[in-house]
Protein backbone atom coordinates (compact mmCIF):
# COMPACT_ATOMS: atom_id res chain seq x y z
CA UNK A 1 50.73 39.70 116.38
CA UNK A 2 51.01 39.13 120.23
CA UNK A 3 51.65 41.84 122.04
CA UNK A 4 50.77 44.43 119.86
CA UNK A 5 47.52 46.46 118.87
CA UNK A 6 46.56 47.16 115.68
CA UNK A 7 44.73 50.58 115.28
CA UNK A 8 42.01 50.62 112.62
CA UNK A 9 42.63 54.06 110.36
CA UNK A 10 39.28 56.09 110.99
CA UNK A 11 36.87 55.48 108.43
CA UNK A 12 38.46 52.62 107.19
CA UNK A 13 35.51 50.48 108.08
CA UNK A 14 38.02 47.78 109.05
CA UNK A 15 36.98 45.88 112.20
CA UNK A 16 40.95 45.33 113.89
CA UNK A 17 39.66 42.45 116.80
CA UNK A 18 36.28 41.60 117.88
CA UNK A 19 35.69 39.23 121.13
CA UNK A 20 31.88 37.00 121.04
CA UNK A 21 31.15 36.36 124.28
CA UNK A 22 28.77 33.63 124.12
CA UNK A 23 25.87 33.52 121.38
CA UNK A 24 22.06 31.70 121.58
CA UNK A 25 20.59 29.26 118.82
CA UNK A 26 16.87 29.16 118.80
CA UNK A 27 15.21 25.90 117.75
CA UNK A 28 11.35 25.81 117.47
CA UNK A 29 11.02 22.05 116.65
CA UNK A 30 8.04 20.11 115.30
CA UNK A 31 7.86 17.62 118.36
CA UNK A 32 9.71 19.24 121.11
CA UNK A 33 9.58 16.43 123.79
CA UNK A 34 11.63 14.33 121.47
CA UNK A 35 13.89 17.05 120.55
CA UNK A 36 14.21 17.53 124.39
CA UNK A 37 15.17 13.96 125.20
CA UNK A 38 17.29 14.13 121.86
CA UNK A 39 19.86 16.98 123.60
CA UNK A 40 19.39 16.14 127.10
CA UNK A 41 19.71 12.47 127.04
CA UNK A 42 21.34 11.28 123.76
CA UNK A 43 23.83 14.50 123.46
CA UNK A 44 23.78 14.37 127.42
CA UNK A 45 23.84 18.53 127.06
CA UNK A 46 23.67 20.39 130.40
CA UNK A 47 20.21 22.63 131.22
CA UNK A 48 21.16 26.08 131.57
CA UNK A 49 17.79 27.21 132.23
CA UNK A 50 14.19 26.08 132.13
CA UNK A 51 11.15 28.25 131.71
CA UNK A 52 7.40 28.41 131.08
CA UNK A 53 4.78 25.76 131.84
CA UNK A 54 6.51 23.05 133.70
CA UNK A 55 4.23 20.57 131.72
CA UNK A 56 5.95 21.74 128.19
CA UNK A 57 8.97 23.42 129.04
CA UNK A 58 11.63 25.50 126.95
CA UNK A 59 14.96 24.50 127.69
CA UNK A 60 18.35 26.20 127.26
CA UNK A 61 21.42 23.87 127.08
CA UNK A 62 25.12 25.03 127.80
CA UNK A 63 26.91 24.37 124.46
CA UNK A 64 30.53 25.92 125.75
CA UNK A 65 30.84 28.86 124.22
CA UNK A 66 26.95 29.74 123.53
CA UNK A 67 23.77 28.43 124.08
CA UNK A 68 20.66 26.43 122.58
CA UNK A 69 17.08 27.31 123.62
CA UNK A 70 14.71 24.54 122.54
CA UNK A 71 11.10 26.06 122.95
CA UNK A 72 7.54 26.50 121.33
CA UNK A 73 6.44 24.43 118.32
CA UNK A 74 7.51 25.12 114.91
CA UNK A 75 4.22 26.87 113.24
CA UNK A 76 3.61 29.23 110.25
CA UNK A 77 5.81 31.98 111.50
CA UNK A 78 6.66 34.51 109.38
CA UNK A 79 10.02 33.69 107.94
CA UNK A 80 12.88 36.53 108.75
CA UNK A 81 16.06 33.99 108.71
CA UNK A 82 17.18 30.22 107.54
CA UNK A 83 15.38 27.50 108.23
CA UNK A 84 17.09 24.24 108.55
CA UNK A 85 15.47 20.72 108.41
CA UNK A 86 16.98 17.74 109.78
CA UNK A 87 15.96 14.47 109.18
């Protein structure tokens, strides 16, 4: 429908339109200079922002509509999400 708002009925629980402005995907990688080179050079992504110890720094890279932050080493972390392993 263009041009036209929908109204949700109250207590529906139906979501009418909802706008994402821009969302962040966190990678703690196993060898983060490599995966640094991987999305900077290879996938030519831009740096958004860089941060912490100039020696070992986390990166963010501009993916369009969101972000990637590439930071820290993957360690025994509590798990509270997916993990995904690419090889």
């Amino acid at each position: 429908m263009i041009g036209k708002r929908r109204r949700a009925m109250p207590g529906s629980g139906m979501i009418v339109r909802m706008d994402v402005l821009s969302s962040r995907v966190l990678i703690r990688p196993t060898d983060p200079e490599r995966s640094r080179q991987f999305y900077r050079q290879s996938l030519s992504l831009a740096v958004y922002r860089e941060f912490g110890d100039p020696a070992d720094p986390g990166l963010v890279f501009f993916l369009g509509g969101g972000f990637l932050e590439v930071s820290g080493l993957r360690g025994r972390l509590r798990r509270c999400g997916s993990t995904v392993t690419f090889r």
